[in-house]
N, C-alpha and C. Protein backbone atom coordinates (compact mmCIF):
# COMPACT_ATOMS: atom_id res chain seq x y z
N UNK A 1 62.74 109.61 119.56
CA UNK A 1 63.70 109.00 118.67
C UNK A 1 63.00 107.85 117.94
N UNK A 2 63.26 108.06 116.55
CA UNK A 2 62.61 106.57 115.83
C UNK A 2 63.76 106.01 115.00
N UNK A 3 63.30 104.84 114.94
CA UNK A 3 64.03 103.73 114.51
C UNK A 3 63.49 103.67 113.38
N UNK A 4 64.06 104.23 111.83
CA UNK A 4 64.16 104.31 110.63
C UNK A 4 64.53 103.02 109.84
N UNK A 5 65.55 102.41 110.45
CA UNK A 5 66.47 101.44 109.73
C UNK A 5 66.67 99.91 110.32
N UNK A 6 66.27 99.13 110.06
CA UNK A 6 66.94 97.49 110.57
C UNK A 6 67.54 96.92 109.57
N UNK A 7 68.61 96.68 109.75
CA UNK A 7 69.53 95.95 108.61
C UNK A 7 70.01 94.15 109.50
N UNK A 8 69.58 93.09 108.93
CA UNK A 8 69.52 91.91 109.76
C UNK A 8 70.39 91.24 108.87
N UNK A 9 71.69 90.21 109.68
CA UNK A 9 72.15 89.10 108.50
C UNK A 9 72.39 88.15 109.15
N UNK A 10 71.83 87.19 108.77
CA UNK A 10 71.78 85.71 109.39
C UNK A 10 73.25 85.00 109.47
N UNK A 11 73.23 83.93 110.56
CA UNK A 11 73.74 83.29 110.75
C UNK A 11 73.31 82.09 111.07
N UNK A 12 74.09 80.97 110.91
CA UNK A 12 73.70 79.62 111.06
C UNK A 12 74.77 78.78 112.30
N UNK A 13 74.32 79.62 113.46
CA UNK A 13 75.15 79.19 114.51
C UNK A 13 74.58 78.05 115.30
N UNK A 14 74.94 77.61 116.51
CA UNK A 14 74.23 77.05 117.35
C UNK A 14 73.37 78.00 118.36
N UNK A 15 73.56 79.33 118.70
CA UNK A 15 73.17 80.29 119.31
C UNK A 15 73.16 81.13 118.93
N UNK A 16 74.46 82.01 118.10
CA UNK A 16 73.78 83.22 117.11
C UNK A 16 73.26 83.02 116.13
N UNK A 17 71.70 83.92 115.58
CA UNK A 17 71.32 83.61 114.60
C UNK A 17 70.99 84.39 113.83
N UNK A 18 71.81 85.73 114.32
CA UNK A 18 72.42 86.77 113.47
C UNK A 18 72.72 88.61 114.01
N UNK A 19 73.43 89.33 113.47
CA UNK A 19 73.64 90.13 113.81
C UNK A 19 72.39 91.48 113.11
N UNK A 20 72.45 92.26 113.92
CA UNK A 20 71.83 93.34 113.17
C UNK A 20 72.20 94.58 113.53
N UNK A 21 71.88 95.92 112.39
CA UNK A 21 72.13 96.71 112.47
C UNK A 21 70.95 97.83 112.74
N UNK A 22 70.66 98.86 113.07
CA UNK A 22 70.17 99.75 113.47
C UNK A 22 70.34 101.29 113.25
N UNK A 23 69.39 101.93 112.97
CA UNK A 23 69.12 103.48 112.51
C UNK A 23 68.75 104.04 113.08
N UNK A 24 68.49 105.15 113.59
CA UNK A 24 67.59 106.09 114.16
C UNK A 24 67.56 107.47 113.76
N UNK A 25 66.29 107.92 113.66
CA UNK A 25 66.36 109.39 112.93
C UNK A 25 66.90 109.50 111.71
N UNK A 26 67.28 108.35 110.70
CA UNK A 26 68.33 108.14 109.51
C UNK A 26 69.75 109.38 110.02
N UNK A 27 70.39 109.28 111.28
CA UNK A 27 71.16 110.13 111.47
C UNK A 27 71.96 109.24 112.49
N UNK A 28 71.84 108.39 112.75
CA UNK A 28 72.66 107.39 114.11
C UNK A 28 72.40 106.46 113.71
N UNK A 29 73.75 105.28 113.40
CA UNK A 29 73.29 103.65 113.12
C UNK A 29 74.00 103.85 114.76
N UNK A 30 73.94 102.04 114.79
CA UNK A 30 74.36 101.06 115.99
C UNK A 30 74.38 99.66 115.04
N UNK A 31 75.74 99.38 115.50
CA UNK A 31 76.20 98.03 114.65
C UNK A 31 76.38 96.92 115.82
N UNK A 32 76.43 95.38 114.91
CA UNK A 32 77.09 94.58 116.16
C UNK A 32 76.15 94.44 117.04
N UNK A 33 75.01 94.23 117.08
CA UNK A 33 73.55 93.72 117.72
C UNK A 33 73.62 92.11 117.52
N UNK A 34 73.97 91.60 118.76
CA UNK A 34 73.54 89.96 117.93
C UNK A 34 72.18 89.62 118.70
N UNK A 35 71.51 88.53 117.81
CA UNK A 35 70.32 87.83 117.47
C UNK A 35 70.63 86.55 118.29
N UNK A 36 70.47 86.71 119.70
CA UNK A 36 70.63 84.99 120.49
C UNK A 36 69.43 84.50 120.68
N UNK A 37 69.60 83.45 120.78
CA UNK A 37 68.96 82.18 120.79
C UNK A 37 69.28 81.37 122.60
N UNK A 38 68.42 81.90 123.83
CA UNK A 38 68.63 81.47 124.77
C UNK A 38 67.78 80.95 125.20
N UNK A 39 67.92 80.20 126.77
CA UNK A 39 67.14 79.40 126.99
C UNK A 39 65.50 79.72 126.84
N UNK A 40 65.29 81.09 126.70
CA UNK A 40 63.70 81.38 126.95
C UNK A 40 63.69 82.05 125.81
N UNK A 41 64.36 81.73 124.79
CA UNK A 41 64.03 82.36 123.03
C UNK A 41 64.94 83.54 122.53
N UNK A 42 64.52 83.69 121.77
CA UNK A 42 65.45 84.77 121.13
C UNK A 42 65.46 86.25 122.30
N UNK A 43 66.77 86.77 121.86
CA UNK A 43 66.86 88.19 122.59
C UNK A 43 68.07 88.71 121.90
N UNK A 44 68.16 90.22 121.76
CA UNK A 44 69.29 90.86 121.05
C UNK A 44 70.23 91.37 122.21
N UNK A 45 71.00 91.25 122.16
CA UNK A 45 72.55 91.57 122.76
C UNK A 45 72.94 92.57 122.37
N UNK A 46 73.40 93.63 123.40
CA UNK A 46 73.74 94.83 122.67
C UNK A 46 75.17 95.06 121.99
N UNK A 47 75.93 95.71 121.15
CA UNK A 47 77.79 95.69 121.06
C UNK A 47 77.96 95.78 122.23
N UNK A 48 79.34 94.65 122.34
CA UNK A 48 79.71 94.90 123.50
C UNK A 48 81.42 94.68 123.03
N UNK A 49 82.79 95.02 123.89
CA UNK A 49 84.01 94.88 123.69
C UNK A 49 84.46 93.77 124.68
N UNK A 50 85.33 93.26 125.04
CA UNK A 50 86.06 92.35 125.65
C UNK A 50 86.99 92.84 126.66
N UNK A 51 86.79 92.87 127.46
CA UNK A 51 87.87 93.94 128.60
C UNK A 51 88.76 93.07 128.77
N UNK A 52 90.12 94.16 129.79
CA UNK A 52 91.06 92.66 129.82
C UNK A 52 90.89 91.98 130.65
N UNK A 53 90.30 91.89 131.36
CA UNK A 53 89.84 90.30 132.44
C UNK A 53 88.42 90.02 132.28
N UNK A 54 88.68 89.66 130.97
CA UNK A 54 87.96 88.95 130.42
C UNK A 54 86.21 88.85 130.36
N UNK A 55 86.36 90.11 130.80
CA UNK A 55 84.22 89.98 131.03
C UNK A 55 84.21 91.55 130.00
N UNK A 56 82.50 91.30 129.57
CA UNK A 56 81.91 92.27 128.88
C UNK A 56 81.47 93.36 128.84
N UNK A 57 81.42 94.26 128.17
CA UNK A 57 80.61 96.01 128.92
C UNK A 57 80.50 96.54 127.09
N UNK A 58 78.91 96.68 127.23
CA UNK A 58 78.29 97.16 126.55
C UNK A 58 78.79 98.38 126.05
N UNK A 59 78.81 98.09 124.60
CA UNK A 59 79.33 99.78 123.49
C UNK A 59 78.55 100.91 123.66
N UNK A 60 76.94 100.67 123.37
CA UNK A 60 76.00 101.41 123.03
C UNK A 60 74.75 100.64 124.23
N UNK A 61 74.08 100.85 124.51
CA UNK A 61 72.97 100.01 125.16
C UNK A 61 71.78 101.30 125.58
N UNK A 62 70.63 100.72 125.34
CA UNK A 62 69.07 101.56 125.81
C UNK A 62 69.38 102.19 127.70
N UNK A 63 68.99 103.38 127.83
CA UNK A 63 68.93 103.78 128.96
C UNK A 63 67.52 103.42 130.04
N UNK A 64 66.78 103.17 129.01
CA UNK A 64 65.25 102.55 129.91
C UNK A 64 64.70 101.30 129.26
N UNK A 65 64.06 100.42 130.11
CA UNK A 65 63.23 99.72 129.75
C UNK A 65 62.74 99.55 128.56
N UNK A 66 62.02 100.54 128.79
CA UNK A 66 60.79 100.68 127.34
C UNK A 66 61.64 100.56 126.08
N UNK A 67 62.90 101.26 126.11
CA UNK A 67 63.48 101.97 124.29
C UNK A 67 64.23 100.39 124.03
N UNK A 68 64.11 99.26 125.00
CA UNK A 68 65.17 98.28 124.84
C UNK A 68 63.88 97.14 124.54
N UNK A 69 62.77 97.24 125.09
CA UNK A 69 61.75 96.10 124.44
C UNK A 69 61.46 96.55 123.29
N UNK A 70 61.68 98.14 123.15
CA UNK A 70 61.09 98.43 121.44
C UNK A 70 62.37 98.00 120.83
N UNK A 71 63.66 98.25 120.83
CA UNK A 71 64.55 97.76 119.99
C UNK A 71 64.47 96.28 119.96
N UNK A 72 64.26 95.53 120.86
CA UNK A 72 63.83 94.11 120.80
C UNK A 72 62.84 93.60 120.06
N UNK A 73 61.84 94.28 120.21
CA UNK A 73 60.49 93.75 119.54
C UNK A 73 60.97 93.84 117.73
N UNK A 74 61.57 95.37 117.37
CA UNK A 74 61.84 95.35 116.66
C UNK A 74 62.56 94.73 115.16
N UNK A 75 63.74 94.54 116.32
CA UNK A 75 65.03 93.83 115.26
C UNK A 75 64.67 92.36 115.38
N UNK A 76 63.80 91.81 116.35
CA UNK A 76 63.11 90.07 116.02
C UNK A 76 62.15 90.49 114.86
N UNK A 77 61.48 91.32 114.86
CA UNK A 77 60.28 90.54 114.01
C UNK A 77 61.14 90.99 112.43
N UNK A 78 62.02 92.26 112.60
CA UNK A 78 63.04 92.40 111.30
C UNK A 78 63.39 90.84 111.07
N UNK A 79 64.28 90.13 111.67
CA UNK A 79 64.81 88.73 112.18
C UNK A 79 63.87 88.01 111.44
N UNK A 80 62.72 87.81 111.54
CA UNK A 80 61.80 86.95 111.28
C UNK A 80 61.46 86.71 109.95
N UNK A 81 61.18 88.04 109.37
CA UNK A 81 61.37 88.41 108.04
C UNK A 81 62.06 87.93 107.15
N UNK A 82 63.26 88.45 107.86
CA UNK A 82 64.71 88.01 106.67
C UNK A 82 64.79 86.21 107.19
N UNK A 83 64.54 85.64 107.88
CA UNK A 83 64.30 84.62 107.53
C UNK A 83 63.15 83.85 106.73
N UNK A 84 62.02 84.27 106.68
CA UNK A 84 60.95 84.08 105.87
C UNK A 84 61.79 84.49 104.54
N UNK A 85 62.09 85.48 104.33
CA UNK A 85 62.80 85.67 102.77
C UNK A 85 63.66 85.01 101.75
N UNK A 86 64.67 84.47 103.08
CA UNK A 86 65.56 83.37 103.04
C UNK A 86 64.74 82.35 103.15
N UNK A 87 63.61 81.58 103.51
CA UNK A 87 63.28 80.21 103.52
C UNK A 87 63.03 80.46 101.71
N UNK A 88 62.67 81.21 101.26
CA UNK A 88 61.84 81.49 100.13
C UNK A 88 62.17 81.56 98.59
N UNK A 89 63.92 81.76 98.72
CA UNK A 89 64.94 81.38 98.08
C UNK A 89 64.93 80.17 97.63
């Protein structure tokens, strides 16, 4: 499976610092990726919904290791970009 598509849009949060979107095969997006900002640096968050007592469970999320540091590695250095683009404005 390849990852065709990163679609990134900033935010100017205290912790999110933006959401992104995702392609694969140009035949499967994944929306609702946020861009955090935690204690040991950035990391993407997968969609997740709000259950009713109150805790989280992932929409979509990587089944191994590996496909979740490549979507990571990925949608940061996308991240990085669109901020370089935006400083540049």
């Amino acid at each position: 499976m390849e990852i065709t598509e990163i679609r990134v849009t900033l935010r100017n949060e205290e912790r999110l610092k933006g959401f992104a979107n995702i392609t694969f095969d140009n035949a499967f997006v994944v929306r609702g990726m946020k861009i955090i900002e935690g204690n040991n640096g950035l990391f993407v968050s997968m969609p997740s919904r709000k259950r009713p007592n109150g805790t989280y469970q992932d929409i979509a999320h990587p089944i191994h290791q590996d496909m979740r540091e490549d979507i990571e590695s990925q949608v940061l250095k996308e991240y990085e970009e669109e901020v370089k683009r935006n400083s540049s404005n």
